[in-house]
PDB file of N, CA and C in Angstrom:
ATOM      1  N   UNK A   1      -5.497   7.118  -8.348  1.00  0.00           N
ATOM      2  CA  UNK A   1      -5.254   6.246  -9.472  1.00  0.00           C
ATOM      3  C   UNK A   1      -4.704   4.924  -8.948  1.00  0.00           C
ATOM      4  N   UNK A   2      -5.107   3.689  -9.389  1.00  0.00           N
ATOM      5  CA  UNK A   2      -4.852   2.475  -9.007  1.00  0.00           C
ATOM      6  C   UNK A   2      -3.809   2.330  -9.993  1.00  0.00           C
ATOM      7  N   UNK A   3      -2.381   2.138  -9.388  1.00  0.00           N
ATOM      8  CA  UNK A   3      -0.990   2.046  -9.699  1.00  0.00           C
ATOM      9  C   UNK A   3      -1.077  -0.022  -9.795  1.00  0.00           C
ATOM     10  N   UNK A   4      -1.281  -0.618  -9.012  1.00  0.00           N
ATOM     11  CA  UNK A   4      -1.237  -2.052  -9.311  1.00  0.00           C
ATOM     12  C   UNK A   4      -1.876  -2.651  -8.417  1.00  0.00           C
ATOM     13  N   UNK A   5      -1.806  -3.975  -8.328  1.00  0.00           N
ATOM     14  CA  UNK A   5      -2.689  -4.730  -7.420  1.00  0.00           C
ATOM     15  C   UNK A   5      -1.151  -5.950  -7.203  1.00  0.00           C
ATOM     16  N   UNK A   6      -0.738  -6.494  -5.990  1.00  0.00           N
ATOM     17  CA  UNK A   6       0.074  -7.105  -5.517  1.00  0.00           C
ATOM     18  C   UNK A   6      -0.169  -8.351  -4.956  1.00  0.00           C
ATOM     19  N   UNK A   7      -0.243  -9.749  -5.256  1.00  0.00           N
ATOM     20  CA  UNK A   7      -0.346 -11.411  -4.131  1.00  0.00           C
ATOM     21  C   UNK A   7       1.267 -11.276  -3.603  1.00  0.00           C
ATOM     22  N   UNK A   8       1.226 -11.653  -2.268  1.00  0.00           N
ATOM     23  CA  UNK A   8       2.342 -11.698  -1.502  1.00  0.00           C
ATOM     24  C   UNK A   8       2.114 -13.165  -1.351  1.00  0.00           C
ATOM     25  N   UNK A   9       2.729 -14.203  -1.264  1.00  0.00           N
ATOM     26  CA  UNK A   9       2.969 -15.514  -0.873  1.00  0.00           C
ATOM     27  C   UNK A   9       2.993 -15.570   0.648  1.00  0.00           C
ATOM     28  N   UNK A  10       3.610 -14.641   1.630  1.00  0.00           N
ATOM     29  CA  UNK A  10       3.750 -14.500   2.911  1.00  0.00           C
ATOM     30  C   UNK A  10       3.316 -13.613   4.121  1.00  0.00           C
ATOM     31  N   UNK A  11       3.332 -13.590   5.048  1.00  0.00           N
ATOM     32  CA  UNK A  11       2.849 -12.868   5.828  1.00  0.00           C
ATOM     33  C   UNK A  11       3.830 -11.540   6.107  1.00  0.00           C
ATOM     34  N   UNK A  12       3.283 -10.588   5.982  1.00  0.00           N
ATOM     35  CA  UNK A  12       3.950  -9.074   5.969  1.00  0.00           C
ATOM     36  C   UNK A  12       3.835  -8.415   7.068  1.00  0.00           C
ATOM     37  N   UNK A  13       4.723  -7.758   8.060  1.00  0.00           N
ATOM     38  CA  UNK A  13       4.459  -6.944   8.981  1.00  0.00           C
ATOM     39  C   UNK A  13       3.865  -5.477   8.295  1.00  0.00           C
ATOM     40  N   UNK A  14       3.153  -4.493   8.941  1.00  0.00           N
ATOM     41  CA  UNK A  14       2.719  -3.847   8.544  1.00  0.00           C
ATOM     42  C   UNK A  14       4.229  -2.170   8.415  1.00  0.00           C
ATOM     43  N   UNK A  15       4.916  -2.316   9.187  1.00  0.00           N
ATOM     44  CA  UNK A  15       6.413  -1.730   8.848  1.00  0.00           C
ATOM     45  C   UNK A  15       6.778  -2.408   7.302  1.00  0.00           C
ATOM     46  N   UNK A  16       7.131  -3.961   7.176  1.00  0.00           N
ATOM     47  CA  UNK A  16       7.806  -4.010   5.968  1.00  0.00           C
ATOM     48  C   UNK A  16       7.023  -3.733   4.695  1.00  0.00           C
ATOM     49  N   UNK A  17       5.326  -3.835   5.164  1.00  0.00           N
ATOM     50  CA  UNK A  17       4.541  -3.268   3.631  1.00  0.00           C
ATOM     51  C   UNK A  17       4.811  -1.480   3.385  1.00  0.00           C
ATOM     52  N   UNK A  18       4.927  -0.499   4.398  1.00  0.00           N
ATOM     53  CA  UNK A  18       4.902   0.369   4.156  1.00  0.00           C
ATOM     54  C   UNK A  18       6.474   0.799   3.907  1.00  0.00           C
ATOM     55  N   UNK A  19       7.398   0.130   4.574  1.00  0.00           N
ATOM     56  CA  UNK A  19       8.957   0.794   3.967  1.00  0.00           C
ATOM     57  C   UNK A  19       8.803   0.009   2.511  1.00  0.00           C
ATOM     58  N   UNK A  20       8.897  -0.882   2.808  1.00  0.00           N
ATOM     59  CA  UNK A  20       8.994  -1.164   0.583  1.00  0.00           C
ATOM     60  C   UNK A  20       8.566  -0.506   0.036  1.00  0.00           C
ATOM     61  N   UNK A  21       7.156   0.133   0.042  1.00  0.00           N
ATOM     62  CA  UNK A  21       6.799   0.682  -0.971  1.00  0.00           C
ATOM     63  C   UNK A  21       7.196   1.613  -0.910  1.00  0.00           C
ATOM     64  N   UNK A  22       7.457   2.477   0.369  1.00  0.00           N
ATOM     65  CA  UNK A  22       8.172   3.591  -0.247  1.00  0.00           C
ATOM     66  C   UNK A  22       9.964   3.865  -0.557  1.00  0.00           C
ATOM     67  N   UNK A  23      10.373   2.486  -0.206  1.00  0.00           N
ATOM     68  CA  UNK A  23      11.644   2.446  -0.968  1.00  0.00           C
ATOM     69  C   UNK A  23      11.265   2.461  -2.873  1.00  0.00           C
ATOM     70  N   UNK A  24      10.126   1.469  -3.392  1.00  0.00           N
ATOM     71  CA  UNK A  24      10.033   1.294  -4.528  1.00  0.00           C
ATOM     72  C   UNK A  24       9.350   2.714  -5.474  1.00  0.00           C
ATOM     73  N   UNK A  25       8.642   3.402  -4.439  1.00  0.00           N
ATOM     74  CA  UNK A  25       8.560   4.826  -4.774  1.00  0.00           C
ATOM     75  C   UNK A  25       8.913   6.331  -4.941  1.00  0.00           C
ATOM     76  N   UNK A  26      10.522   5.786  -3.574  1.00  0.00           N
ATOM     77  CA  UNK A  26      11.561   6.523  -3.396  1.00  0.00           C
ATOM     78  C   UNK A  26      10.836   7.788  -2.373  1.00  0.00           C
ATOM     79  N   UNK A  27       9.707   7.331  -1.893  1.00  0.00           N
ATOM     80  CA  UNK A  27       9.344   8.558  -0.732  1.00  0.00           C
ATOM     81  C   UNK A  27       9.604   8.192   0.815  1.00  0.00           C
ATOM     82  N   UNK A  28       9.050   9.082   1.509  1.00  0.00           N
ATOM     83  CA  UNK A  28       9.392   8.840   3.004  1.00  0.00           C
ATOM     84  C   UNK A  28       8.399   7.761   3.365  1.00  0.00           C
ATOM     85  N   UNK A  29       8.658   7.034   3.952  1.00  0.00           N
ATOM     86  CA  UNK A  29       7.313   6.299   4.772  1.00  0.00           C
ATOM     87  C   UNK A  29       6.744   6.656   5.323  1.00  0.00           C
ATOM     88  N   UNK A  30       6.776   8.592   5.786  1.00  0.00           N
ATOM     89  CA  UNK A  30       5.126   9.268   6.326  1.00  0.00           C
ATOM     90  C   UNK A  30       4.429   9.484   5.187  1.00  0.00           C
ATOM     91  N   UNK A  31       4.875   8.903   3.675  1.00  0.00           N
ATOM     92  CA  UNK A  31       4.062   9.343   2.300  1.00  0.00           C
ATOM     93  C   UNK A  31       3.083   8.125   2.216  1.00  0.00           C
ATOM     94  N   UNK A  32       3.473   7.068   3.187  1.00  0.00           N
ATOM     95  CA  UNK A  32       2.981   6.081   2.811  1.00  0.00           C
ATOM     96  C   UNK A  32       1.625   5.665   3.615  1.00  0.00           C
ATOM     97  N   UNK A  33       0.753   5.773   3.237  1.00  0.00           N
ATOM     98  CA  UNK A  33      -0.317   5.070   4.158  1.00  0.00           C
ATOM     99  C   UNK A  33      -1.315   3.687   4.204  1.00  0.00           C
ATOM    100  N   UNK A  34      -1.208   3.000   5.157  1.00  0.00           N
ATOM    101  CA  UNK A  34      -1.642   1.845   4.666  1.00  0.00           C
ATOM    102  C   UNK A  34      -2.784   1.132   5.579  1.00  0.00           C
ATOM    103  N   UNK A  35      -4.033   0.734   4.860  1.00  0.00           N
ATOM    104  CA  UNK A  35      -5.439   0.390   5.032  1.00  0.00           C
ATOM    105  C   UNK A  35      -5.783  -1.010   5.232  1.00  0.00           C
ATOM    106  N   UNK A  36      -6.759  -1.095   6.084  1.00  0.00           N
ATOM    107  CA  UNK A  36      -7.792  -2.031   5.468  1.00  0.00           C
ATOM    108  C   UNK A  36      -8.627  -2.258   4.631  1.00  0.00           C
ATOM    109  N   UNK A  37      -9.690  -0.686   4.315  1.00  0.00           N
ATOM    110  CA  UNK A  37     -10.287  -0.736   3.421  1.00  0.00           C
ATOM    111  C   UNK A  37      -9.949   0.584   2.717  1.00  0.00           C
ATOM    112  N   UNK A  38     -10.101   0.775   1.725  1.00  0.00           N
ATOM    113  CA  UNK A  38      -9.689   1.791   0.624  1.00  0.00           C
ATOM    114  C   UNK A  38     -10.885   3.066   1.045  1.00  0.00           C
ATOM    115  N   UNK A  39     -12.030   2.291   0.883  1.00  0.00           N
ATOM    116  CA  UNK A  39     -13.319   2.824   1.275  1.00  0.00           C
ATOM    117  C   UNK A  39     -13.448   3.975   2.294  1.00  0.00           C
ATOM    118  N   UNK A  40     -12.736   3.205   3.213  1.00  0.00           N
ATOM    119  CA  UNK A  40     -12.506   4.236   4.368  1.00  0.00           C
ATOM    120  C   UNK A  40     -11.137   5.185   4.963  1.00  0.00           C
ATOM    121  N   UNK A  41     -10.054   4.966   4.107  1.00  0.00           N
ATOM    122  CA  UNK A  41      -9.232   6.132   4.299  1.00  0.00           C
ATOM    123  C   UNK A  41      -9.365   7.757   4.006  1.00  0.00           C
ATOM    124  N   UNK A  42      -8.813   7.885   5.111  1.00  0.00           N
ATOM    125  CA  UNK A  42      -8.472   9.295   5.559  1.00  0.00           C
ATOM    126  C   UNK A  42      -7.487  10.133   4.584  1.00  0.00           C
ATOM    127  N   UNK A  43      -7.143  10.293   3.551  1.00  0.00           N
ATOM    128  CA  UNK A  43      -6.100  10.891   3.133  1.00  0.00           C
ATOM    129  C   UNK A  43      -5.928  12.125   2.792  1.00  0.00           C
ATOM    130  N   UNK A  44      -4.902  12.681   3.364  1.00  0.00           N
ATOM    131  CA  UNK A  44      -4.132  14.047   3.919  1.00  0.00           C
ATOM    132  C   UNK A  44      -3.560  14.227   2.489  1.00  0.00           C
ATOM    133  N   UNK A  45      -3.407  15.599   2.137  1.00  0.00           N
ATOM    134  CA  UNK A  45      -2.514  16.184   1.190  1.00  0.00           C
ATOM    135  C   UNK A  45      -1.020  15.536   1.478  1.00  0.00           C
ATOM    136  N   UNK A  46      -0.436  15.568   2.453  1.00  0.00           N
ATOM    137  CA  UNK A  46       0.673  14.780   2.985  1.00  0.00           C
ATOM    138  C   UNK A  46       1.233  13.089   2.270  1.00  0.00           C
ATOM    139  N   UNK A  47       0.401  12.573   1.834  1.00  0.00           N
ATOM    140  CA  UNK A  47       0.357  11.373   1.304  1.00  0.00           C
ATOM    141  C   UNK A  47       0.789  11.074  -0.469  1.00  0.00           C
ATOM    142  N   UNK A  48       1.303  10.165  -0.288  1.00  0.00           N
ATOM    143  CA  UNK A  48       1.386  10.185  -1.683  1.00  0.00           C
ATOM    144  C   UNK A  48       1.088   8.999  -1.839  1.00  0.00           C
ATOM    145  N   UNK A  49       1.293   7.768  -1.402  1.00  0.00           N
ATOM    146  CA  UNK A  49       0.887   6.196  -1.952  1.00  0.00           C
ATOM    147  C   UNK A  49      -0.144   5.774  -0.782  1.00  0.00           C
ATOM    148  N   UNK A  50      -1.341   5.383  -1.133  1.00  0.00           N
ATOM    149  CA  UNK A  50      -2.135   4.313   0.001  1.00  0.00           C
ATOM    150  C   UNK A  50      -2.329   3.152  -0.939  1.00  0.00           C
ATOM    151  N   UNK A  51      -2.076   2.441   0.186  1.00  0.00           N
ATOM    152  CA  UNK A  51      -2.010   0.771   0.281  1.00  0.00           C
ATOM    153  C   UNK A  51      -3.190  -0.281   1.009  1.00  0.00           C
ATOM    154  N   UNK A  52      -3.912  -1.044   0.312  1.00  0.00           N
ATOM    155  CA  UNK A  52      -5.060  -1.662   0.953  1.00  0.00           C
ATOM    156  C   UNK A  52      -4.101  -2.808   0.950  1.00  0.00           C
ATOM    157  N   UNK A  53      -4.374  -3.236   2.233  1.00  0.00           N
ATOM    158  CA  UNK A  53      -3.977  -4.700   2.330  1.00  0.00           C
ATOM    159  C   UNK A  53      -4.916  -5.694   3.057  1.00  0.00           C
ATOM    160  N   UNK A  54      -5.446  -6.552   2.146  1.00  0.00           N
ATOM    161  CA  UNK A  54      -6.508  -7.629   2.422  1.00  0.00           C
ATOM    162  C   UNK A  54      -5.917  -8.736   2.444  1.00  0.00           C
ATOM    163  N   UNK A  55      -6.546  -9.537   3.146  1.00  0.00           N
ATOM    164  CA  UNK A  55      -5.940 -11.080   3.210  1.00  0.00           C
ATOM    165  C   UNK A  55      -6.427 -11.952   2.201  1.00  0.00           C
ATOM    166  N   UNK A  56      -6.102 -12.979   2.001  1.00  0.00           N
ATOM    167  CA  UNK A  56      -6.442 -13.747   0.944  1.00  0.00           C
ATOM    168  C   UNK A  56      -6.170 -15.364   1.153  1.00  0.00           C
ATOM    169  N   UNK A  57      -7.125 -16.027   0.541  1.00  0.00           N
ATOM    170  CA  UNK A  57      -7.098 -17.746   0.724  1.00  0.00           C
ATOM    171  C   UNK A  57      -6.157 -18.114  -0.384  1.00  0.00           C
ATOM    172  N   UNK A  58      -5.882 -19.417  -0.739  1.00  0.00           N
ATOM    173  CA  UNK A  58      -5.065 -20.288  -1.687  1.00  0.00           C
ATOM    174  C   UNK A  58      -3.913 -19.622  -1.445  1.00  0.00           C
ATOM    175  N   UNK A  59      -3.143 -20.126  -2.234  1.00  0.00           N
ATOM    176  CA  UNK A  59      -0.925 -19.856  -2.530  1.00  0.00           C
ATOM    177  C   UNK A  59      -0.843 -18.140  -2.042  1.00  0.00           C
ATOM    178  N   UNK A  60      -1.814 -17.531  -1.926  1.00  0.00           N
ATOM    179  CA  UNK A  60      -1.015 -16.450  -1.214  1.00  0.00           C
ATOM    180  C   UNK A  60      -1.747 -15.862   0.009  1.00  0.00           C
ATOM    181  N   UNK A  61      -0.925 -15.220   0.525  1.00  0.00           N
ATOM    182  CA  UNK A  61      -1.307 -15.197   2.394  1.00  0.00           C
ATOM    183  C   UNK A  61      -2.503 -13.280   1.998  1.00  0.00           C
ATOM    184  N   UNK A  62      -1.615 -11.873   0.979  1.00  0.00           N
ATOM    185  CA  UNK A  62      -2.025 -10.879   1.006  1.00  0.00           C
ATOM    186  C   UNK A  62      -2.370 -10.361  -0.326  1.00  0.00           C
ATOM    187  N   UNK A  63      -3.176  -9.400  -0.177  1.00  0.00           N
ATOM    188  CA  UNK A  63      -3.214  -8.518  -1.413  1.00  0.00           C
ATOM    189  C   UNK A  63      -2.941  -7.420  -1.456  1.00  0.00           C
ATOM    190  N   UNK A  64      -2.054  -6.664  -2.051  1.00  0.00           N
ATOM    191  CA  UNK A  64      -2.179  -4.976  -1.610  1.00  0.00           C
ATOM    192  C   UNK A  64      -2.446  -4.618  -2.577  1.00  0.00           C
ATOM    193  N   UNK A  65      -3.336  -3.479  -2.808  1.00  0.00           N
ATOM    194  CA  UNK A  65      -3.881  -2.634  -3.905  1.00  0.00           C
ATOM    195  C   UNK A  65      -3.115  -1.545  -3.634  1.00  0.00           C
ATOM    196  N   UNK A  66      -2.101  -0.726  -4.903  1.00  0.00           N
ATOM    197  CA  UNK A  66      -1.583   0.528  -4.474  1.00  0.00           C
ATOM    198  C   UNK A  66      -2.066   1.296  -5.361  1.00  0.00           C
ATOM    199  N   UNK A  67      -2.493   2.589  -4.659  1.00  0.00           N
ATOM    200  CA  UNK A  67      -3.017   3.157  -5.153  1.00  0.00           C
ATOM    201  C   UNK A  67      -2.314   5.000  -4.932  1.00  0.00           C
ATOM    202  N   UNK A  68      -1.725   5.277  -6.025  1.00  0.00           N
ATOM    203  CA  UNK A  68      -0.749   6.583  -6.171  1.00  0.00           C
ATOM    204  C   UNK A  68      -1.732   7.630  -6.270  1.00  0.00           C
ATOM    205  N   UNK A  69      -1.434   8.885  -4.850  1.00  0.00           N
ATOM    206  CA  UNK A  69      -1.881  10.313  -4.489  1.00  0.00           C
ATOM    207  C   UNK A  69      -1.502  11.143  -5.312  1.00  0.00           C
ATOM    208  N   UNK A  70       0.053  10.644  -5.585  1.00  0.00           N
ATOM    209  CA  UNK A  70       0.678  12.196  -6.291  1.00  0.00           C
ATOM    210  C   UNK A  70       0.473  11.967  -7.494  1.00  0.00           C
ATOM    211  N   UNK A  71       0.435  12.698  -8.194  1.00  0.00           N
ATOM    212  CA  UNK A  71       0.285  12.894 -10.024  1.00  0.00           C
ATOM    213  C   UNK A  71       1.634  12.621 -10.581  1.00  0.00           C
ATOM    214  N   UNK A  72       2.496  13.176  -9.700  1.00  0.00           N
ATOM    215  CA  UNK A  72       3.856  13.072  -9.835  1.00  0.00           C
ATOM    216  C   UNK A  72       4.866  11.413 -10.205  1.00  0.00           C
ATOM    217  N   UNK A  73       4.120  10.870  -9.338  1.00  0.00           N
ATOM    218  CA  UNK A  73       4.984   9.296  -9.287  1.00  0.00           C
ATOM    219  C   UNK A  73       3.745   8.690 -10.573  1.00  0.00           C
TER     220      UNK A  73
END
């Protein structure tokens, strides 16, 4: 299920995209997995949030699409 779609203004290490979200989801950051393309992830029962992160032109540098595993969150 596609939980939201995110413009970041700045450039993100790939540590601070995956601890935020799972601070904002309250899971571990092995719940968290995070992509290039949506298309092609791997996802494990283990997972609960994947994250596409694409780049983007004009006022913002990223995009992340999150997209929630568990039924739960």
């Amino acid at each position: 299920m596609l939980w939201e779609e995110v413009l970041v203004d700045r450039e993100l290490t790939d540590d601070e995209v995956v601890t935020t979200i799972a601070a904002v989801f309250s899971v571990s950051p092995d719940a968290v997995l995070l992509v290039d393309d949506i298309t092609e992830a791997n996802v494990s029962e283990a997972l609960r949030v994947v994250c596409e992160c694409i780049p983007v032109r004009g006022d913002f540098s990223i995009r992340l699409s999150i997209y929630l595993h568990d039924p739960v969150l």
